[in-house]
N, C-alpha and C. Protein backbone atom coordinates (compact mmCIF):
# COMPACT_ATOMS: atom_id res chain seq x y z
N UNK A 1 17.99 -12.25 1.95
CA UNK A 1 17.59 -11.42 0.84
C UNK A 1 17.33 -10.01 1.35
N UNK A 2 17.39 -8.48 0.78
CA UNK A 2 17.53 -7.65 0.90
C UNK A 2 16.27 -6.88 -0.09
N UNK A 3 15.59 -6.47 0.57
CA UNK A 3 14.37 -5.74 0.27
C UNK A 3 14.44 -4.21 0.16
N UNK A 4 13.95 -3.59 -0.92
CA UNK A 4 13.70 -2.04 -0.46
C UNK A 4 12.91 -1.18 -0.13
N UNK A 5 13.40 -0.99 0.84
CA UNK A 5 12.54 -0.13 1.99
C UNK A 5 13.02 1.91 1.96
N UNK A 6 11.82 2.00 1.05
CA UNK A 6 12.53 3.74 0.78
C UNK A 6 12.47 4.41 2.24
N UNK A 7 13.07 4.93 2.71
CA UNK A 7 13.11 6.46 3.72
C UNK A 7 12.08 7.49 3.68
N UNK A 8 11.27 7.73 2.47
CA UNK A 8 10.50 8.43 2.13
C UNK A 8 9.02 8.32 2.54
N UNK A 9 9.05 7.43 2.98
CA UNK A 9 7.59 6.52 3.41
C UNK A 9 7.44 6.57 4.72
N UNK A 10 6.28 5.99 5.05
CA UNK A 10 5.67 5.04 6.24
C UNK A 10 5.12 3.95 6.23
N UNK A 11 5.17 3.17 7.01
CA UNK A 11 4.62 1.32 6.85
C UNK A 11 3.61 0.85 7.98
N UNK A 12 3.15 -0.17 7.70
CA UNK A 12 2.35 -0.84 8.43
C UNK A 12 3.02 -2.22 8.89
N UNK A 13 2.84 -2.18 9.41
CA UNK A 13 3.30 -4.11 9.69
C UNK A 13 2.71 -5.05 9.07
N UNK A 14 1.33 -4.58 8.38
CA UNK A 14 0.83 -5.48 7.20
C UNK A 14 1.84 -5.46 6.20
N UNK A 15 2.45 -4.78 6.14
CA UNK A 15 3.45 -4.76 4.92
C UNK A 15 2.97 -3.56 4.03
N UNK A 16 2.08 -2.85 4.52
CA UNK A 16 1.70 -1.54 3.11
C UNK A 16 2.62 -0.35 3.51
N UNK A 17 2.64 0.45 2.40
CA UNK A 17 3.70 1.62 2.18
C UNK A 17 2.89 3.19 2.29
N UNK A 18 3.09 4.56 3.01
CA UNK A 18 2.14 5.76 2.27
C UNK A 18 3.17 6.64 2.88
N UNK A 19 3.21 7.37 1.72
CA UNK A 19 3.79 8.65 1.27
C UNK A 19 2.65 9.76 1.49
N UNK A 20 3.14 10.64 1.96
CA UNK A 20 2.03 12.01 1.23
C UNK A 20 3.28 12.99 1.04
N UNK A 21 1.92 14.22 -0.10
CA UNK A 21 3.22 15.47 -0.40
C UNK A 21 1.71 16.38 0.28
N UNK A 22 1.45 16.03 1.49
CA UNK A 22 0.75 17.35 1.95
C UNK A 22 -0.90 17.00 2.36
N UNK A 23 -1.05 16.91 0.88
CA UNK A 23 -2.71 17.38 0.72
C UNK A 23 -3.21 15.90 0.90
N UNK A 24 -2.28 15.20 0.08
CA UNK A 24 -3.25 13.36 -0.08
C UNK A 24 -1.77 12.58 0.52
N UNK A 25 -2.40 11.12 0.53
CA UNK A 25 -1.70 9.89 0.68
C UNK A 25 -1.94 8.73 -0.19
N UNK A 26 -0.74 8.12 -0.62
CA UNK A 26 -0.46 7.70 -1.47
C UNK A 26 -0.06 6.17 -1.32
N UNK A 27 -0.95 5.07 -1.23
CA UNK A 27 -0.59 3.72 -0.62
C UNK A 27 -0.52 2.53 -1.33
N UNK A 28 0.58 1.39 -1.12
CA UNK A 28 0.57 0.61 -2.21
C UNK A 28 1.49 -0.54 -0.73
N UNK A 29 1.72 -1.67 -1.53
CA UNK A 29 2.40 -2.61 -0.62
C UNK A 29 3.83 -2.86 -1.45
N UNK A 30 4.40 -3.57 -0.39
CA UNK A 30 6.00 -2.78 -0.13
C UNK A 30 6.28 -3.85 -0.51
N UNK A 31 7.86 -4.06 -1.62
CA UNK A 31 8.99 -5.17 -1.78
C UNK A 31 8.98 -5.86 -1.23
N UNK A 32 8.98 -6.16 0.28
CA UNK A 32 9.02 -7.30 0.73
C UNK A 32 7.62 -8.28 0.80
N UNK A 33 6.20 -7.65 0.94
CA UNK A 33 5.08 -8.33 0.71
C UNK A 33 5.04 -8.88 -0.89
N UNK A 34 5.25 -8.14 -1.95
CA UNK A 34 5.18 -8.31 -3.14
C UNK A 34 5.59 -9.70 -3.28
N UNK A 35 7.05 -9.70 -2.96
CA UNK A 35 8.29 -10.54 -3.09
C UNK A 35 7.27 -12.20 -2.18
N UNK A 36 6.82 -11.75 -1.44
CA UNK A 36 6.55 -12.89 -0.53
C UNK A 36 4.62 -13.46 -0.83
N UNK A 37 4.02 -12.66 -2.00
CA UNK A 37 2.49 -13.26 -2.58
C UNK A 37 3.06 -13.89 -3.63
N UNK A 38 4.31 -13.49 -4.53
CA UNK A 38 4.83 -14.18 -6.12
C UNK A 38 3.93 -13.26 -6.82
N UNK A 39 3.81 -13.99 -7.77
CA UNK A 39 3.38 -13.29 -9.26
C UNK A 39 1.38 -12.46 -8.68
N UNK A 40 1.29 -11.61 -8.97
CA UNK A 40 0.37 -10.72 -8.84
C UNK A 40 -0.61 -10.44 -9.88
N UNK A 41 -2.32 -11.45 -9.73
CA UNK A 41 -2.81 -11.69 -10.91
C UNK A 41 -4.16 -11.05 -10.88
N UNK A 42 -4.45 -10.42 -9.59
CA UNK A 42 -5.73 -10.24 -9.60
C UNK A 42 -5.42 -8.11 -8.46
N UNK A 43 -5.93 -7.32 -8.04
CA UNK A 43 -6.41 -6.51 -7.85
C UNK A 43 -7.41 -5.86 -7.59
N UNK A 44 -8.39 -5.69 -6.00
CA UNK A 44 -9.38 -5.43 -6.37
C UNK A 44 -9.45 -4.37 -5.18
N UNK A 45 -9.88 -2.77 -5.69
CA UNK A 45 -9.66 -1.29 -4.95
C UNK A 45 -10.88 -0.72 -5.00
N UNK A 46 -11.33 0.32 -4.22
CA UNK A 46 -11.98 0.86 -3.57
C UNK A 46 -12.02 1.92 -5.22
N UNK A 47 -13.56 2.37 -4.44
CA UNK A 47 -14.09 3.20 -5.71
C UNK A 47 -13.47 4.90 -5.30
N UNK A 48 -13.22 5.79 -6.27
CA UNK A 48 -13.19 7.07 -5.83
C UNK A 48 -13.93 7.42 -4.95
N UNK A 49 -14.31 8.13 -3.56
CA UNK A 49 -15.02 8.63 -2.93
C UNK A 49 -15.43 7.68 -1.85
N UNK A 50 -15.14 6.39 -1.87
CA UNK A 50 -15.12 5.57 -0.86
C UNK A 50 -14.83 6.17 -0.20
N UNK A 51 -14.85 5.61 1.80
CA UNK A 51 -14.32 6.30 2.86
C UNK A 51 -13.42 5.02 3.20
N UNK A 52 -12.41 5.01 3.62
CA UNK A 52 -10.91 4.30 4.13
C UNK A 52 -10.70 4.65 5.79
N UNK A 53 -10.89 3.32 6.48
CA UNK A 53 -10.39 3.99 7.41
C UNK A 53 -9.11 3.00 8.29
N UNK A 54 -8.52 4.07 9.02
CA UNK A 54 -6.74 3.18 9.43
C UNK A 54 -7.11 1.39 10.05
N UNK A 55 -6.13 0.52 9.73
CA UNK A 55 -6.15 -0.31 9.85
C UNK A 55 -7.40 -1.10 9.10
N UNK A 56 -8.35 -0.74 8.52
CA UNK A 56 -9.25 -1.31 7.98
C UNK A 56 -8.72 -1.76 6.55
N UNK A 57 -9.07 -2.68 6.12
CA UNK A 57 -9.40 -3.16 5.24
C UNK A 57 -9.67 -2.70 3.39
N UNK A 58 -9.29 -2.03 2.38
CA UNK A 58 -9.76 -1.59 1.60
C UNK A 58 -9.65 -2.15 0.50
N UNK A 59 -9.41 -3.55 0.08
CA UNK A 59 -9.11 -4.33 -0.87
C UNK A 59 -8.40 -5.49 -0.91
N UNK A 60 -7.86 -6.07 -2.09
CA UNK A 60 -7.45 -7.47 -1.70
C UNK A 60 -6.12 -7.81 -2.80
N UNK A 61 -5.27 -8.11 -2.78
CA UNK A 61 -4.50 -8.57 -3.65
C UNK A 61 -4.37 -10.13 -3.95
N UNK A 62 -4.25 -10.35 -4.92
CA UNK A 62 -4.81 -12.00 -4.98
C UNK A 62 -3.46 -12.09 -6.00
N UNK A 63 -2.54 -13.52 -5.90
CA UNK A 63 -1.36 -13.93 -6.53
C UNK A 63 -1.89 -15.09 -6.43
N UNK A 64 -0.86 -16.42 -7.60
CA UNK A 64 -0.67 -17.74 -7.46
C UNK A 64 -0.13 -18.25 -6.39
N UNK A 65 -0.30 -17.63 -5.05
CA UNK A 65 0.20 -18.23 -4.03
C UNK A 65 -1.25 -17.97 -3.14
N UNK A 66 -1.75 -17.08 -2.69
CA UNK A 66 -2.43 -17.11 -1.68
C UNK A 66 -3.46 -15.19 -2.38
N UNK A 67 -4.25 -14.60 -1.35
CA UNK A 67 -5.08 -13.92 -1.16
C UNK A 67 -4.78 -13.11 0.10
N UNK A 68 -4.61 -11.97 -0.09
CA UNK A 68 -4.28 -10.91 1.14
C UNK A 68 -5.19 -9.76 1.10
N UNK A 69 -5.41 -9.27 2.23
CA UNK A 69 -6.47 -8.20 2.29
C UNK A 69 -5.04 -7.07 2.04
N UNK A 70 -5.92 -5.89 1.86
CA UNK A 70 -5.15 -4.92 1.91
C UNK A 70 -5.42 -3.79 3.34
N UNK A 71 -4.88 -3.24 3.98
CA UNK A 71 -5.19 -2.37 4.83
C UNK A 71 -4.63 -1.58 5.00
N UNK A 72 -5.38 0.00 5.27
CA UNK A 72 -5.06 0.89 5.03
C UNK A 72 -4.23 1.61 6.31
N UNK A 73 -3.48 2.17 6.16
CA UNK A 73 -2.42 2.75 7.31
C UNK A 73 -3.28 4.06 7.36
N UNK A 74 -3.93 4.70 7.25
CA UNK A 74 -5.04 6.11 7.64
C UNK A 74 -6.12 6.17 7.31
N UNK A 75 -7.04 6.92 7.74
CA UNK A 75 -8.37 6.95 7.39
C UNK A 75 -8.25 7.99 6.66
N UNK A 76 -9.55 7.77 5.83
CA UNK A 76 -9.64 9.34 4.46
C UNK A 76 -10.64 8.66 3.52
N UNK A 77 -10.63 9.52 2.47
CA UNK A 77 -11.89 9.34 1.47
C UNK A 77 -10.81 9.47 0.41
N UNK A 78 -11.07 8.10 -0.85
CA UNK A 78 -10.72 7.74 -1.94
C UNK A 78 -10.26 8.73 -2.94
N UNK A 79 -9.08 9.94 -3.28
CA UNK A 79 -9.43 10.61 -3.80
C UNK A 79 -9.18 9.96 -5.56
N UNK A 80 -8.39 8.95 -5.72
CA UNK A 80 -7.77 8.19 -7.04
C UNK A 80 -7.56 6.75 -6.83
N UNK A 81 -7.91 6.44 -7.77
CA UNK A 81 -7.49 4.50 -7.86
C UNK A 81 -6.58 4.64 -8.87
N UNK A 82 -5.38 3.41 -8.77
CA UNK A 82 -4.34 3.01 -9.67
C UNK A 82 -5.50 2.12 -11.22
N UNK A 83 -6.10 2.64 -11.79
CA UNK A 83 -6.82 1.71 -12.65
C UNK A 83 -5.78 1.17 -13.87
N UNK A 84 -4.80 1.13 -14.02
CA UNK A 84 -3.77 0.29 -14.43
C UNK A 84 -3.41 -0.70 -14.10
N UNK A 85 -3.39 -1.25 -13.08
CA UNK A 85 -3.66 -2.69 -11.63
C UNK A 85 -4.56 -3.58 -12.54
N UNK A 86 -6.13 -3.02 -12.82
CA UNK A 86 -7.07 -3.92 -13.18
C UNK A 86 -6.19 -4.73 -14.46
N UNK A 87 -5.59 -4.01 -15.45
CA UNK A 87 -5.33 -4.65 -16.49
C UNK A 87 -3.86 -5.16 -16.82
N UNK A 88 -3.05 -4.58 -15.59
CA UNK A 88 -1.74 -5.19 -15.52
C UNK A 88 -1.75 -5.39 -14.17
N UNK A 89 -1.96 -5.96 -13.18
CA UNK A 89 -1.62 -6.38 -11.84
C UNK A 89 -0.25 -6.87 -11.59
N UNK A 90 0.53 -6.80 -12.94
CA UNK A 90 1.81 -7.29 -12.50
C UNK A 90 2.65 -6.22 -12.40
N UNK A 91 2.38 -5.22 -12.26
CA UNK A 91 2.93 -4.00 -11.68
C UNK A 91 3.00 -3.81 -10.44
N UNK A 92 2.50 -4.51 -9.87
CA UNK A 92 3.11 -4.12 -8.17
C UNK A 92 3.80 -5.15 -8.06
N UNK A 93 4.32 -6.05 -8.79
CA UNK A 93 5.50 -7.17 -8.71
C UNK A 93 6.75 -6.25 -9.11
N UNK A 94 6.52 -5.65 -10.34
CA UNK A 94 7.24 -4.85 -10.63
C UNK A 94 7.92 -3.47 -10.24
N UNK A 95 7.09 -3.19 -9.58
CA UNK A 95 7.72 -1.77 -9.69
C UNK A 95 6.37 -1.11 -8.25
N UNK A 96 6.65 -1.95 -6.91
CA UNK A 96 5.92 -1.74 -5.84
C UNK A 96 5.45 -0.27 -5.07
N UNK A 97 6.86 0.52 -5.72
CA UNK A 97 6.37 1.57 -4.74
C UNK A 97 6.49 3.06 -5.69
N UNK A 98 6.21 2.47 -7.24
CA UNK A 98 5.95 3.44 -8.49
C UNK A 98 4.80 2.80 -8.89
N UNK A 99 5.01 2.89 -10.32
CA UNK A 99 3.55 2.08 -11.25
C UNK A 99 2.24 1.43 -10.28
N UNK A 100 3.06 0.64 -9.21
CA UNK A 100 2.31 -0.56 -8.75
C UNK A 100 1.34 0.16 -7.52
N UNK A 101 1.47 1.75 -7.19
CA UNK A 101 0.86 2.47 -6.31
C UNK A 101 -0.86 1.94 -6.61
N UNK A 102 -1.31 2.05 -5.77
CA UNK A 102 -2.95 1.45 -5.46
C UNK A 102 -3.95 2.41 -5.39
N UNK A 103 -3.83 3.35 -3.78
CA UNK A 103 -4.93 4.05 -4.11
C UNK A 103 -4.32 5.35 -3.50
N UNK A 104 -4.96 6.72 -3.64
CA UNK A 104 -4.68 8.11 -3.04
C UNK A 104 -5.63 8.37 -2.33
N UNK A 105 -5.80 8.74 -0.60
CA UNK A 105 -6.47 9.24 -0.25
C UNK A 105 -6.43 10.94 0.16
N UNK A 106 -7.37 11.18 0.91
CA UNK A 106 -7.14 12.60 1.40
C UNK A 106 -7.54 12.01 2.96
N UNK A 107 -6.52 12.51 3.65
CA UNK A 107 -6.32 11.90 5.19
C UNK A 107 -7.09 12.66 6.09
N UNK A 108 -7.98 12.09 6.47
CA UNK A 108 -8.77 12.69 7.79
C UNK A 108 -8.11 13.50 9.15
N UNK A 109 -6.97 12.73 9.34
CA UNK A 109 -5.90 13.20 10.37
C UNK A 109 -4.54 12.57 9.72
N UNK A 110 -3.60 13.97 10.17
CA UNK A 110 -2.38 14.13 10.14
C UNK A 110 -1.64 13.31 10.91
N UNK A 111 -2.26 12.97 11.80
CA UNK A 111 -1.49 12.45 12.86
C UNK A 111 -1.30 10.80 12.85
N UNK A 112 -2.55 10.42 12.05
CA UNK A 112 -2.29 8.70 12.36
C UNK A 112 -0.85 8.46 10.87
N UNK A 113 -0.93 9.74 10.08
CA UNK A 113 0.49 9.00 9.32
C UNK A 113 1.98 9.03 10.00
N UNK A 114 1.55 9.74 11.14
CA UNK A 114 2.87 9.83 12.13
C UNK A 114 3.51 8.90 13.36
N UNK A 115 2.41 8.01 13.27
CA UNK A 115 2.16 6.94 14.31
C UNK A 115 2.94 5.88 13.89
N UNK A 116 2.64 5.46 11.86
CA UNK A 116 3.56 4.20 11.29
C UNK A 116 4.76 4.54 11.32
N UNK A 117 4.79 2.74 10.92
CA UNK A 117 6.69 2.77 11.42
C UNK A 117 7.62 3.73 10.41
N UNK A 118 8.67 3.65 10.62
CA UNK A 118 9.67 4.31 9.88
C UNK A 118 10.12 3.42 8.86
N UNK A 119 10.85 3.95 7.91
CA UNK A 119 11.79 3.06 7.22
C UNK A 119 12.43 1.64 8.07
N UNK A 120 13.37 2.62 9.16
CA UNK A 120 14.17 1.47 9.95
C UNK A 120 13.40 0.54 11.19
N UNK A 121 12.16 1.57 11.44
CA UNK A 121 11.66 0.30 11.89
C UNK A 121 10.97 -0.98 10.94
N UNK A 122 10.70 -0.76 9.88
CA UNK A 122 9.73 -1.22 9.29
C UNK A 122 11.07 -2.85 8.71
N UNK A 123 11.81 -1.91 8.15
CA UNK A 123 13.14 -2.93 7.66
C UNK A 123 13.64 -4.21 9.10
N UNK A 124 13.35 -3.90 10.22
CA UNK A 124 14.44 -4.32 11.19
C UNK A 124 12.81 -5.41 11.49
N UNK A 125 11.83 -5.24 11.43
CA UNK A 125 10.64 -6.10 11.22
C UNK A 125 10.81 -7.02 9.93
N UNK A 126 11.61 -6.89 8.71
CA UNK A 126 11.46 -7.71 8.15
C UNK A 126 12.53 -8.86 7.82
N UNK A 127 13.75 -8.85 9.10
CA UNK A 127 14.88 -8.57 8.47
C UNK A 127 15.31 -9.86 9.58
């Protein structure tokens, strides 16, 4: 099976996705994790102004299959939550790396978004 893995991004080996255009970062979990919890029934994210930090922990995605933490690929402070999740969680089944986006931070350092994998590494890990 063939997953999509945008170019535009960076990944974790947890399977999460973050974009930034600069100022914030933008994180959600990727086609192939989606694809591999099933149907997506529960959602539970960090408040605005929370602090996030890399590799830690900032929530949980819960499906009819199992319970996954979420973890964050940078450290930063909460600047937006996806609050569309709470009442449709089946949007990150749908549409993982639009609608189904999770949370926005503002990144403490530049540098740990330069550290995750690439597209092609991230793909050749799942593949």
């Amino acid at each position: 099976m063939s997953f999509d893995v945008p170019t535009d991004r960076r990944y974790l080996e947890s399977h999460e996705w973050t974009t930034t255009d600069g100022d914030s970062v933008r994180i959600g979990i990727t086609d192939f994790a989606q694809d591999e919890l099933g149907d997506v029934v529960f959602v539970e994210l960090p408040a605005e102004g929370d602090d996030v930090t890399k590799e830690g922990e900032f929530g949980v995605v819960e499906s009819i299959k199992a319970v996954s933490d979420l973890v964050s690929p940078v450290s930063g402070t909460v600047l937006a939550v996806n609050e569309d999740l709470f009442d449709a969680p089946e949007l990150v089944n749908e549409d993982p790396y639009g609608e189904g986006w999770m949370i926005e931070i503002e990144p403490s350092s530049e540098s740990e978004f330069d550290d995750l994998l690439s597209a092609d590494e991230y793909r050749e890990q799942i593949e």
